[in-house]
PDB file of N, CA and C in Angstrom:
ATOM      1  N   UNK A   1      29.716  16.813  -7.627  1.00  0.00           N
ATOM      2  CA  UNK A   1      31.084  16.519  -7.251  1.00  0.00           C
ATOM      3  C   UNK A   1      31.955  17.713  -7.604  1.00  0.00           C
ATOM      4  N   UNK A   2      32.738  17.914  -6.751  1.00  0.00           N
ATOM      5  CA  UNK A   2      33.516  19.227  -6.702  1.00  0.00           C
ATOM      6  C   UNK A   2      34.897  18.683  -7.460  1.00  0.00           C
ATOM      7  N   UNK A   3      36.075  19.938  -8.595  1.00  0.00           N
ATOM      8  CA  UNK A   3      36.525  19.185  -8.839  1.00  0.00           C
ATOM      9  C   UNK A   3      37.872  20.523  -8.694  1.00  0.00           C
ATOM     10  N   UNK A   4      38.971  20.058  -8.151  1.00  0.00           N
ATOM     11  CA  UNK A   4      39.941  21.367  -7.699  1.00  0.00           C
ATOM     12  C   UNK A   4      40.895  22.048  -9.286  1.00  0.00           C
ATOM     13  N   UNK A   5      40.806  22.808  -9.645  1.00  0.00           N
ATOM     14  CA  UNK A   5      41.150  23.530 -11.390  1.00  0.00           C
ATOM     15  C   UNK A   5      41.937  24.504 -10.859  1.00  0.00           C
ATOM     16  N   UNK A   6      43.152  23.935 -11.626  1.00  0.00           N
ATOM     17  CA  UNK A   6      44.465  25.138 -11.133  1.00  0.00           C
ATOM     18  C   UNK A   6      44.500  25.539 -12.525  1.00  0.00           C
ATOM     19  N   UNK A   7      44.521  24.991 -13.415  1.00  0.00           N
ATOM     20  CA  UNK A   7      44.956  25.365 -14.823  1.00  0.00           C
ATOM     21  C   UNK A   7      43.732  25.017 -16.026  1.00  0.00           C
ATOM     22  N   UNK A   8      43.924  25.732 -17.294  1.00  0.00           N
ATOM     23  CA  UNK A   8      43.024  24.866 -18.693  1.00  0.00           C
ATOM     24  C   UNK A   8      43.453  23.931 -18.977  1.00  0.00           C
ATOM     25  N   UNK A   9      44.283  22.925 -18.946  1.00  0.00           N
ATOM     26  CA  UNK A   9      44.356  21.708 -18.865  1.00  0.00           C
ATOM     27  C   UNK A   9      43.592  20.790 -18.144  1.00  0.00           C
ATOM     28  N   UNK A  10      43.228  21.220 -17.156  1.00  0.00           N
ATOM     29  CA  UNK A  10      42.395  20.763 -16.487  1.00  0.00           C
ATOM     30  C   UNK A  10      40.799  20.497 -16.358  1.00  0.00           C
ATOM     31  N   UNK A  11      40.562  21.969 -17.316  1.00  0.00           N
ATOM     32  CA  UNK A  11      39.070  22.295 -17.518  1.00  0.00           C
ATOM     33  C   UNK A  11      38.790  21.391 -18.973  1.00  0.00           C
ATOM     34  N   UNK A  12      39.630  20.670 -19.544  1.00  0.00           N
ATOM     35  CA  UNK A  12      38.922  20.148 -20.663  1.00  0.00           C
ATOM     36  C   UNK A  12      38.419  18.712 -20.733  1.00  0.00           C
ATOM     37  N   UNK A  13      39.690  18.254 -19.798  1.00  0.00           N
ATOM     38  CA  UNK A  13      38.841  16.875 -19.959  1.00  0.00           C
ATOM     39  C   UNK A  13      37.469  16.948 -18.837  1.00  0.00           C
ATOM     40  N   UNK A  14      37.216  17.836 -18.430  1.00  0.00           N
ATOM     41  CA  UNK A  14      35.684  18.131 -17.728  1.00  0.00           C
ATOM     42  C   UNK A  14      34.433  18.185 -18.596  1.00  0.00           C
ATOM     43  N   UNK A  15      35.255  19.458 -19.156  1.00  0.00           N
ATOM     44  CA  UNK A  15      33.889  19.838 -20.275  1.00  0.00           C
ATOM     45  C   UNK A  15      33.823  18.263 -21.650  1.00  0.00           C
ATOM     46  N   UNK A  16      34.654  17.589 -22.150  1.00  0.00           N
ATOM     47  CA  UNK A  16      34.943  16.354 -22.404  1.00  0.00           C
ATOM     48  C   UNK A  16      34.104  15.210 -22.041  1.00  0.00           C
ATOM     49  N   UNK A  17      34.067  15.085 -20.898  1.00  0.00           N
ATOM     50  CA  UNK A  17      33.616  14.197 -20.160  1.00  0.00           C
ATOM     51  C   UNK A  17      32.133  14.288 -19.783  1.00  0.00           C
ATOM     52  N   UNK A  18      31.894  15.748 -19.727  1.00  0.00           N
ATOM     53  CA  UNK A  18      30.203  16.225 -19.332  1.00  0.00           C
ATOM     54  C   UNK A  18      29.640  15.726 -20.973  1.00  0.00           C
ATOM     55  N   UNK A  19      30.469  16.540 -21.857  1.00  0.00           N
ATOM     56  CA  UNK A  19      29.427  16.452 -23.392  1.00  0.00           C
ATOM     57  C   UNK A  19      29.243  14.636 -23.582  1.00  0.00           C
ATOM     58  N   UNK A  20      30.310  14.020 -23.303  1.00  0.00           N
ATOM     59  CA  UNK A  20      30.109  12.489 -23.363  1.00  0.00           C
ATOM     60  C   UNK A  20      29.272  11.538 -22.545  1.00  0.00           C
ATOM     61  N   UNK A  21      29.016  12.271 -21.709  1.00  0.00           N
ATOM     62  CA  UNK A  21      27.993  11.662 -20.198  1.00  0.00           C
ATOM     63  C   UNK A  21      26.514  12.048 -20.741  1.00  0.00           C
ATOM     64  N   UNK A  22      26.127  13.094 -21.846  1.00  0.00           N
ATOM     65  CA  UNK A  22      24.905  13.818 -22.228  1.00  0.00           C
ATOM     66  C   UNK A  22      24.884  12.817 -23.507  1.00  0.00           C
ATOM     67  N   UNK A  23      25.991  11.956 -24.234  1.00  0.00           N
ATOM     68  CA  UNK A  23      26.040  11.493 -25.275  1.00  0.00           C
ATOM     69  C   UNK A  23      25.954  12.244 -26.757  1.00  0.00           C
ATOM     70  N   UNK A  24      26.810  13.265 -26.542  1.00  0.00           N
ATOM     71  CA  UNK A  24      26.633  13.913 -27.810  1.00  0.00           C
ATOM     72  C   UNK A  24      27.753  14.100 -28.363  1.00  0.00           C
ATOM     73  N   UNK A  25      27.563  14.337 -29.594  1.00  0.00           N
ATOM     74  CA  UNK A  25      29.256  14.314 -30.255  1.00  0.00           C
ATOM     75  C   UNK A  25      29.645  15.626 -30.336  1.00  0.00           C
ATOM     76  N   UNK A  26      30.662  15.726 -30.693  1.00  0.00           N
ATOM     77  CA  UNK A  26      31.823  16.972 -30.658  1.00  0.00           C
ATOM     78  C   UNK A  26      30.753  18.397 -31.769  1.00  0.00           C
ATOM     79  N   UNK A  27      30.797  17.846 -32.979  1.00  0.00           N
ATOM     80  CA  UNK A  27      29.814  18.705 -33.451  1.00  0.00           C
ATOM     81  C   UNK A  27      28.636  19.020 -33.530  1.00  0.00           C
ATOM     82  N   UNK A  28      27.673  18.373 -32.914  1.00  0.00           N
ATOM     83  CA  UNK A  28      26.372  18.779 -32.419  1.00  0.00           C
ATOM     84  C   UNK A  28      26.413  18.968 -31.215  1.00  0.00           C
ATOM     85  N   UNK A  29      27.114  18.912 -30.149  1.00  0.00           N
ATOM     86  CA  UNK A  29      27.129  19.879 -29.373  1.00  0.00           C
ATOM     87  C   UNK A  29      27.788  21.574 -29.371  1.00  0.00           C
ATOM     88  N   UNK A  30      28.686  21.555 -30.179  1.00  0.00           N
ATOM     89  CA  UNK A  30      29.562  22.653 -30.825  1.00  0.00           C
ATOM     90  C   UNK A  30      28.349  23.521 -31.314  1.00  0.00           C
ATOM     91  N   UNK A  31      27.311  22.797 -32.211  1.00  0.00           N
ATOM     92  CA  UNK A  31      26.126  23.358 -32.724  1.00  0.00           C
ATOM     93  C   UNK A  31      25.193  24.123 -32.113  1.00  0.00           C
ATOM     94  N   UNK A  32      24.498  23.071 -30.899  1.00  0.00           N
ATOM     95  CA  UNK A  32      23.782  23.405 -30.039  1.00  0.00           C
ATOM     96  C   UNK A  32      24.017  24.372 -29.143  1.00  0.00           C
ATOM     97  N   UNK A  33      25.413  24.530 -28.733  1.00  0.00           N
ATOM     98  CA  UNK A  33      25.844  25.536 -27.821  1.00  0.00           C
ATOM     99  C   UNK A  33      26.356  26.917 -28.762  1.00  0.00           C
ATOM    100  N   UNK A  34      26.262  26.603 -30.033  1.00  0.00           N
ATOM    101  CA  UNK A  34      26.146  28.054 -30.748  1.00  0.00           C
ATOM    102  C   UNK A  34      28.014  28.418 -31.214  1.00  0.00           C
ATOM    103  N   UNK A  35      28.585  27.465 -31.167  1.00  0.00           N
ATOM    104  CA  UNK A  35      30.301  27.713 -31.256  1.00  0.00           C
ATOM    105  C   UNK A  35      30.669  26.793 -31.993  1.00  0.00           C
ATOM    106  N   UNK A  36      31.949  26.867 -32.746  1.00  0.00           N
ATOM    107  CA  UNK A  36      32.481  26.137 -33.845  1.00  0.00           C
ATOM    108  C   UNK A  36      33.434  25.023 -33.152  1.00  0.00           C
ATOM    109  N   UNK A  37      33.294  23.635 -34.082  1.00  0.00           N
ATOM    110  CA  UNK A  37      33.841  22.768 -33.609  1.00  0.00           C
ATOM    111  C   UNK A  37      35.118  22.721 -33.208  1.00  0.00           C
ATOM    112  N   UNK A  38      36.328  23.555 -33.917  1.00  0.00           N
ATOM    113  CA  UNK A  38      37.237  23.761 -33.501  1.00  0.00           C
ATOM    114  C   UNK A  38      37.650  24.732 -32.243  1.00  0.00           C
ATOM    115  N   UNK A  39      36.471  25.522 -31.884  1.00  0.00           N
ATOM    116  CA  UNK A  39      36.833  25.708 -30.620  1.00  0.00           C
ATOM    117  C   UNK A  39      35.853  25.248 -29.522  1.00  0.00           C
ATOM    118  N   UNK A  40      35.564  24.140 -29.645  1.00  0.00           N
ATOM    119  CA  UNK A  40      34.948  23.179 -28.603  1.00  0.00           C
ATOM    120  C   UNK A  40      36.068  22.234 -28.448  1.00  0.00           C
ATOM    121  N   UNK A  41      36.631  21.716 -29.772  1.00  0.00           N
ATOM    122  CA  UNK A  41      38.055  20.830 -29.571  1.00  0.00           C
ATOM    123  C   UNK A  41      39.011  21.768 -28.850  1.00  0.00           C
ATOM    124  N   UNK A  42      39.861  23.109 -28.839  1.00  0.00           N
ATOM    125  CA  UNK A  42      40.610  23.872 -28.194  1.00  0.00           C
ATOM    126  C   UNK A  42      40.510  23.557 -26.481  1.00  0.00           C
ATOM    127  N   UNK A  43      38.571  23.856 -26.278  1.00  0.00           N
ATOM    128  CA  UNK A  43      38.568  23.945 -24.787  1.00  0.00           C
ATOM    129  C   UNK A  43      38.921  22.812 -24.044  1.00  0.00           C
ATOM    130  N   UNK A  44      37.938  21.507 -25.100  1.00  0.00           N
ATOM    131  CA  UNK A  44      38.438  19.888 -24.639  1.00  0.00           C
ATOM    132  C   UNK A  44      40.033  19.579 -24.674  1.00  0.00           C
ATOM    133  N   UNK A  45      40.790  20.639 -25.012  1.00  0.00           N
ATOM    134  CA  UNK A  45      42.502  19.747 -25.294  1.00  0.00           C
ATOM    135  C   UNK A  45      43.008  20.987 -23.885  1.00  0.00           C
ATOM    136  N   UNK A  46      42.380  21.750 -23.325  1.00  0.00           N
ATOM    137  CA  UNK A  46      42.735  22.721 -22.674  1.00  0.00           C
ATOM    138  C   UNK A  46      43.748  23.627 -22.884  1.00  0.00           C
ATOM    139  N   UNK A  47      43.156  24.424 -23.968  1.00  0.00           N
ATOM    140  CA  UNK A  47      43.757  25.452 -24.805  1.00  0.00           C
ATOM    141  C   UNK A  47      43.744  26.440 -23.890  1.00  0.00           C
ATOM    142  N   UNK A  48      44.857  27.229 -23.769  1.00  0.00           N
ATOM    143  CA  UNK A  48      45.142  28.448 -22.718  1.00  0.00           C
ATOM    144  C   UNK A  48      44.796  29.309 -23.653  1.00  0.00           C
ATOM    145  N   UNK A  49      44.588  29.472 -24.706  1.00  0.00           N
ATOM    146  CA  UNK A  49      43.996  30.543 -25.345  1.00  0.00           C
ATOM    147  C   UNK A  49      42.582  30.775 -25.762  1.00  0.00           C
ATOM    148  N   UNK A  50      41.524  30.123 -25.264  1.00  0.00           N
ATOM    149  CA  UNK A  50      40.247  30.310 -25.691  1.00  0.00           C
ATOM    150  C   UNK A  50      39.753  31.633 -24.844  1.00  0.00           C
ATOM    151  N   UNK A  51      38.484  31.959 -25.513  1.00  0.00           N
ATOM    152  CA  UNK A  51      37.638  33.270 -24.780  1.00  0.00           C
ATOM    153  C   UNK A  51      37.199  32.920 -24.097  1.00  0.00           C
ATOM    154  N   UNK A  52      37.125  33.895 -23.240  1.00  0.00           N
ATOM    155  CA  UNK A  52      36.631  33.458 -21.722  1.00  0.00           C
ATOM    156  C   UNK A  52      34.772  33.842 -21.551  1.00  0.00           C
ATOM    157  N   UNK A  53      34.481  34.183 -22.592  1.00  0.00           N
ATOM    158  CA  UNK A  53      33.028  34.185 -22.994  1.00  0.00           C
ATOM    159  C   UNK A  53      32.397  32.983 -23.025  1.00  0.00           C
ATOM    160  N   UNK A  54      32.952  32.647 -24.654  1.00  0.00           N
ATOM    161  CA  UNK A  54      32.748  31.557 -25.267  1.00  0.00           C
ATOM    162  C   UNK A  54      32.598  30.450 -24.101  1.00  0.00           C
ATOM    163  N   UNK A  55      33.751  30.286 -23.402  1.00  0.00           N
ATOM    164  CA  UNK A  55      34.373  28.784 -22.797  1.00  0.00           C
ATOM    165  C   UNK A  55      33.217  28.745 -21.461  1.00  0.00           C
ATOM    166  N   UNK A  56      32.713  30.258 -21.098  1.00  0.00           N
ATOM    167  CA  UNK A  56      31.887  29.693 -19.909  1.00  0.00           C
ATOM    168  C   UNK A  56      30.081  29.285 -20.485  1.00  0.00           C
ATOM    169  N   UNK A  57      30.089  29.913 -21.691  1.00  0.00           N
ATOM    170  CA  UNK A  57      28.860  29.719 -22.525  1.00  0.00           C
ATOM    171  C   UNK A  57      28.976  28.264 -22.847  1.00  0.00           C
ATOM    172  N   UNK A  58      30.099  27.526 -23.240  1.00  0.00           N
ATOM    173  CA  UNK A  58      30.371  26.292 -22.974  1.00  0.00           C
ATOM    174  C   UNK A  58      29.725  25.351 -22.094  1.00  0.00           C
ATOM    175  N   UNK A  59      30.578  25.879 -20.976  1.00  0.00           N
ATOM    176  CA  UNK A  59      30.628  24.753 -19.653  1.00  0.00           C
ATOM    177  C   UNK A  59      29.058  25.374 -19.026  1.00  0.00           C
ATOM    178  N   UNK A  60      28.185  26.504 -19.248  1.00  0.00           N
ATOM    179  CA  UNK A  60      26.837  26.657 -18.960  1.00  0.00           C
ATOM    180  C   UNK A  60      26.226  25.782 -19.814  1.00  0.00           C
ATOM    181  N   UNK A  61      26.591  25.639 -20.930  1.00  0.00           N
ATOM    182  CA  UNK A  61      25.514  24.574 -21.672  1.00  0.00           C
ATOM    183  C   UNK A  61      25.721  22.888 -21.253  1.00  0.00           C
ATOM    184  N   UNK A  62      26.982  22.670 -20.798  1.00  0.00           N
ATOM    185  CA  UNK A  62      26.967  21.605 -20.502  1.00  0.00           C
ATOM    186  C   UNK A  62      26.575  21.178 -19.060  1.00  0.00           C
ATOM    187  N   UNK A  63      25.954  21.761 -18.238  1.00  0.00           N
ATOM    188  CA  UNK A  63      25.712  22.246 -17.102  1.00  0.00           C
ATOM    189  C   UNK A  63      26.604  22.410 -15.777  1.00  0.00           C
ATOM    190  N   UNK A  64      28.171  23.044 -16.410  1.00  0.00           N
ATOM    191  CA  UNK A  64      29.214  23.236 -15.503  1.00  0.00           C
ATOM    192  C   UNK A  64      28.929  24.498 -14.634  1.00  0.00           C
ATOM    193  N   UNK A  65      29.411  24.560 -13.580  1.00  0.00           N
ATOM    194  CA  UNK A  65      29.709  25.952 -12.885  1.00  0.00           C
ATOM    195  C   UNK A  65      31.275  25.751 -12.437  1.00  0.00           C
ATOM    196  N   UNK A  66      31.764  27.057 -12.320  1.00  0.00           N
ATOM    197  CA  UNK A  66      33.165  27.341 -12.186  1.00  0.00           C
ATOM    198  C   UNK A  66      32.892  28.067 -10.151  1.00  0.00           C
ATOM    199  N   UNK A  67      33.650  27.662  -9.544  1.00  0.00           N
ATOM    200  CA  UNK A  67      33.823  28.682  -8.857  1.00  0.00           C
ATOM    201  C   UNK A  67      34.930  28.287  -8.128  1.00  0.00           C
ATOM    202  N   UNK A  68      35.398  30.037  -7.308  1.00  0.00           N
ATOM    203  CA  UNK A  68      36.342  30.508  -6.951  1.00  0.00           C
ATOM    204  C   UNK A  68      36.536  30.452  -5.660  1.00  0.00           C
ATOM    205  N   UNK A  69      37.732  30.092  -4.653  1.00  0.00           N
ATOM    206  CA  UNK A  69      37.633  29.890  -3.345  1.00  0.00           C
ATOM    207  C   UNK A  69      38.462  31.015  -3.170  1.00  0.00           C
ATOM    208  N   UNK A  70      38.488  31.957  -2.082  1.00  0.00           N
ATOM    209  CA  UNK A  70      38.982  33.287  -2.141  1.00  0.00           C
ATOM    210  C   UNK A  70      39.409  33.552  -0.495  1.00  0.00           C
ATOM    211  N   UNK A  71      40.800  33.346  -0.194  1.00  0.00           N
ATOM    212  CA  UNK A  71      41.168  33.103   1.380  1.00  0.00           C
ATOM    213  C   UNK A  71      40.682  33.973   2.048  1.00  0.00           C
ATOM    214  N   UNK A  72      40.613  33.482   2.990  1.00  0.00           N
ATOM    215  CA  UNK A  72      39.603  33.833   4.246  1.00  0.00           C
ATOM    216  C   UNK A  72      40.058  35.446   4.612  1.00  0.00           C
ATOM    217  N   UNK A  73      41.222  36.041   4.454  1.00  0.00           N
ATOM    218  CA  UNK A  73      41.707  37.159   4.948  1.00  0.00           C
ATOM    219  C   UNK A  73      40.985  38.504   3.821  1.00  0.00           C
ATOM    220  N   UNK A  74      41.041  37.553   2.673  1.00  0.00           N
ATOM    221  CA  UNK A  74      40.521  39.070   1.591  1.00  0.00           C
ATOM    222  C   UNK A  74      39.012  38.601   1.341  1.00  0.00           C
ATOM    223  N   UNK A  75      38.037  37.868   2.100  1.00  0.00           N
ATOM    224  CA  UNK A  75      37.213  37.256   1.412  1.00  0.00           C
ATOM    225  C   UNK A  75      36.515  38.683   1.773  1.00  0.00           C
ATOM    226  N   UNK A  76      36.383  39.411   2.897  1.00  0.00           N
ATOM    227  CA  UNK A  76      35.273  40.777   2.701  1.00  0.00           C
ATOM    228  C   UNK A  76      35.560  41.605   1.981  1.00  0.00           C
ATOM    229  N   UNK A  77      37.039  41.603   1.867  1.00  0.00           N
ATOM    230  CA  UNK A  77      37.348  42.721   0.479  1.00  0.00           C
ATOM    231  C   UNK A  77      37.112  42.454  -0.527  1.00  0.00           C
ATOM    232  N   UNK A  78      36.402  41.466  -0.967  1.00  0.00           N
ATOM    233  CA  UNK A  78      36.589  41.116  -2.409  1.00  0.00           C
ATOM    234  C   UNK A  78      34.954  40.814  -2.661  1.00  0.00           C
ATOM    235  N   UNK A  79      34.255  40.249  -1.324  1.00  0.00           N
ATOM    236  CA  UNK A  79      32.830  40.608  -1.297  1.00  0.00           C
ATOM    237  C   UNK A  79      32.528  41.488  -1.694  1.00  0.00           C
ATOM    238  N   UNK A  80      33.018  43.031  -0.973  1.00  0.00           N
ATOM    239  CA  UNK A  80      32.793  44.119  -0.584  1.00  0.00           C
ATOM    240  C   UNK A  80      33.083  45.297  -2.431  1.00  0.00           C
ATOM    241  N   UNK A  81      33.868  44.495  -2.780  1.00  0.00           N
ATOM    242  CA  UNK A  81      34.331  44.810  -4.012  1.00  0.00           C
ATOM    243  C   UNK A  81      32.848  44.574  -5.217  1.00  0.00           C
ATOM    244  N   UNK A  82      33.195  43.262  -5.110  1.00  0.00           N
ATOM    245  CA  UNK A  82      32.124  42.874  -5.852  1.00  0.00           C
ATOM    246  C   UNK A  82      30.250  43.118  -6.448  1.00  0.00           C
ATOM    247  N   UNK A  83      29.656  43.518  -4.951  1.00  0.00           N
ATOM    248  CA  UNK A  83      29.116  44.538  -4.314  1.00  0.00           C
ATOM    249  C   UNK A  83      29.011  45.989  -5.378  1.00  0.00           C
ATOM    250  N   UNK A  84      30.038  46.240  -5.152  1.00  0.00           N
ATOM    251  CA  UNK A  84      30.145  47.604  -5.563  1.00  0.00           C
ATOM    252  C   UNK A  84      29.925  47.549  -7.492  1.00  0.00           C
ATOM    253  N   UNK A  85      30.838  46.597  -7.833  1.00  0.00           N
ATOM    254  CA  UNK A  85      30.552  46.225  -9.373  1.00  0.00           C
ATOM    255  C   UNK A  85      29.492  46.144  -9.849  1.00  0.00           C
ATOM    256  N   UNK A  86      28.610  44.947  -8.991  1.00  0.00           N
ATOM    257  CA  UNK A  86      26.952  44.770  -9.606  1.00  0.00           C
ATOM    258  C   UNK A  86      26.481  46.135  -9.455  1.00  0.00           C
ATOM    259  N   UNK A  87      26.748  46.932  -8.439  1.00  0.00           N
ATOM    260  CA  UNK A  87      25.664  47.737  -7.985  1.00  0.00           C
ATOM    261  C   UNK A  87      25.819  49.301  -8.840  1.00  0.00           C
ATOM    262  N   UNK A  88      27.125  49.243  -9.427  1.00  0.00           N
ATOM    263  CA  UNK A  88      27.226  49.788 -10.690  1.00  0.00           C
ATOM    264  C   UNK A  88      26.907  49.493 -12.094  1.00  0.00           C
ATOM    265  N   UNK A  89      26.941  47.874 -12.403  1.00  0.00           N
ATOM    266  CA  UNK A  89      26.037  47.869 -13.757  1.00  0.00           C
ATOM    267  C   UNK A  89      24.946  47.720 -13.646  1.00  0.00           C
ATOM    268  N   UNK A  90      24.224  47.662 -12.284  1.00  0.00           N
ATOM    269  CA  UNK A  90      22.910  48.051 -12.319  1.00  0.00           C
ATOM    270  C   UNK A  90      22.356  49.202 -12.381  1.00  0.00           C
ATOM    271  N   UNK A  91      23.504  50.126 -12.115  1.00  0.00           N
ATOM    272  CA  UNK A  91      22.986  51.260 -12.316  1.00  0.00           C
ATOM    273  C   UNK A  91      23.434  52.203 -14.080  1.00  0.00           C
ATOM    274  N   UNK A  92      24.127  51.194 -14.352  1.00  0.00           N
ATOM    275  CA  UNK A  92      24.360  51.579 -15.703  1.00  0.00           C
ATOM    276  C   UNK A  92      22.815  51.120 -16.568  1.00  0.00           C
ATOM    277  N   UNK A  93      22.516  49.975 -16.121  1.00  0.00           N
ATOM    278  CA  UNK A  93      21.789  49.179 -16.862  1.00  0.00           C
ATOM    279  C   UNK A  93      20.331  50.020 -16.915  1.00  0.00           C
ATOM    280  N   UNK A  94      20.191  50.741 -15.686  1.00  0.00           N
ATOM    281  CA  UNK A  94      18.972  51.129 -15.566  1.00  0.00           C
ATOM    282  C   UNK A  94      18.940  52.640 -15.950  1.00  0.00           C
ATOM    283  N   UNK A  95      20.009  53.170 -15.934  1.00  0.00           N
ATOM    284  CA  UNK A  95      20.509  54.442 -17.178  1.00  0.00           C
ATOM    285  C   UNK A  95      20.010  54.216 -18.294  1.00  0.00           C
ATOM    286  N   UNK A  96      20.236  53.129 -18.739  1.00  0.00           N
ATOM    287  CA  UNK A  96      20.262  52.606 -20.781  1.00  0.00           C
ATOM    288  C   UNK A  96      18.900  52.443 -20.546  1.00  0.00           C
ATOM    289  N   UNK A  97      17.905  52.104 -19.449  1.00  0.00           N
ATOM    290  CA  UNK A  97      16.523  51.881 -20.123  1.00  0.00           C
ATOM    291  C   UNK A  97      15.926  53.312 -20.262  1.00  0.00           C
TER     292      UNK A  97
END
């Protein structure tokens, strides 16, 4: 089920609702996903200030995906963009080996 996220207010009672549907409580899931209970409570109250690391390491453990709808006029530019990003840390990546 698709769910439309304009704001972090929005993203918490999600991630909220997923950890409660898996039946786990606030701090053993906080545990399991490797982050402190108080900022598992932040993301659930939809704290505009959490890391944007952390919060998707979150919603991956709870088995969320985020995605982005990107209007139809810039969608090749931003393909086309994007593209170019991977295809630079891949080439960073394969530098470092």
């Amino acid at each position: 089920m698709k769910f439309h996220i304009s704001s972090p207010e929005q993203i918490g009672p999600l991630v909220r609702a997923s950890r409660k549907a898996m039946q786990l409580r606030q701090d053993d899931a906080a545990g399991s996903i490797g982050v402190s209970e108080n900022f598992l409570g932040k993301v659930e109250r939809g704290s505009d200030s959490v890391q944007w690391g952390k919060l998707f390491q979150v919603m991956q453990e709870l088995g969320l995906t985020l995605s982005v709808e990107v209007p139809e006029p810039f969608a090749e530019q931003v393909q086309a963009r994007l593209n170019e990003l991977h295809a630079r840390a891949a080439s960073a990546g394969s530098k470092a080996d």
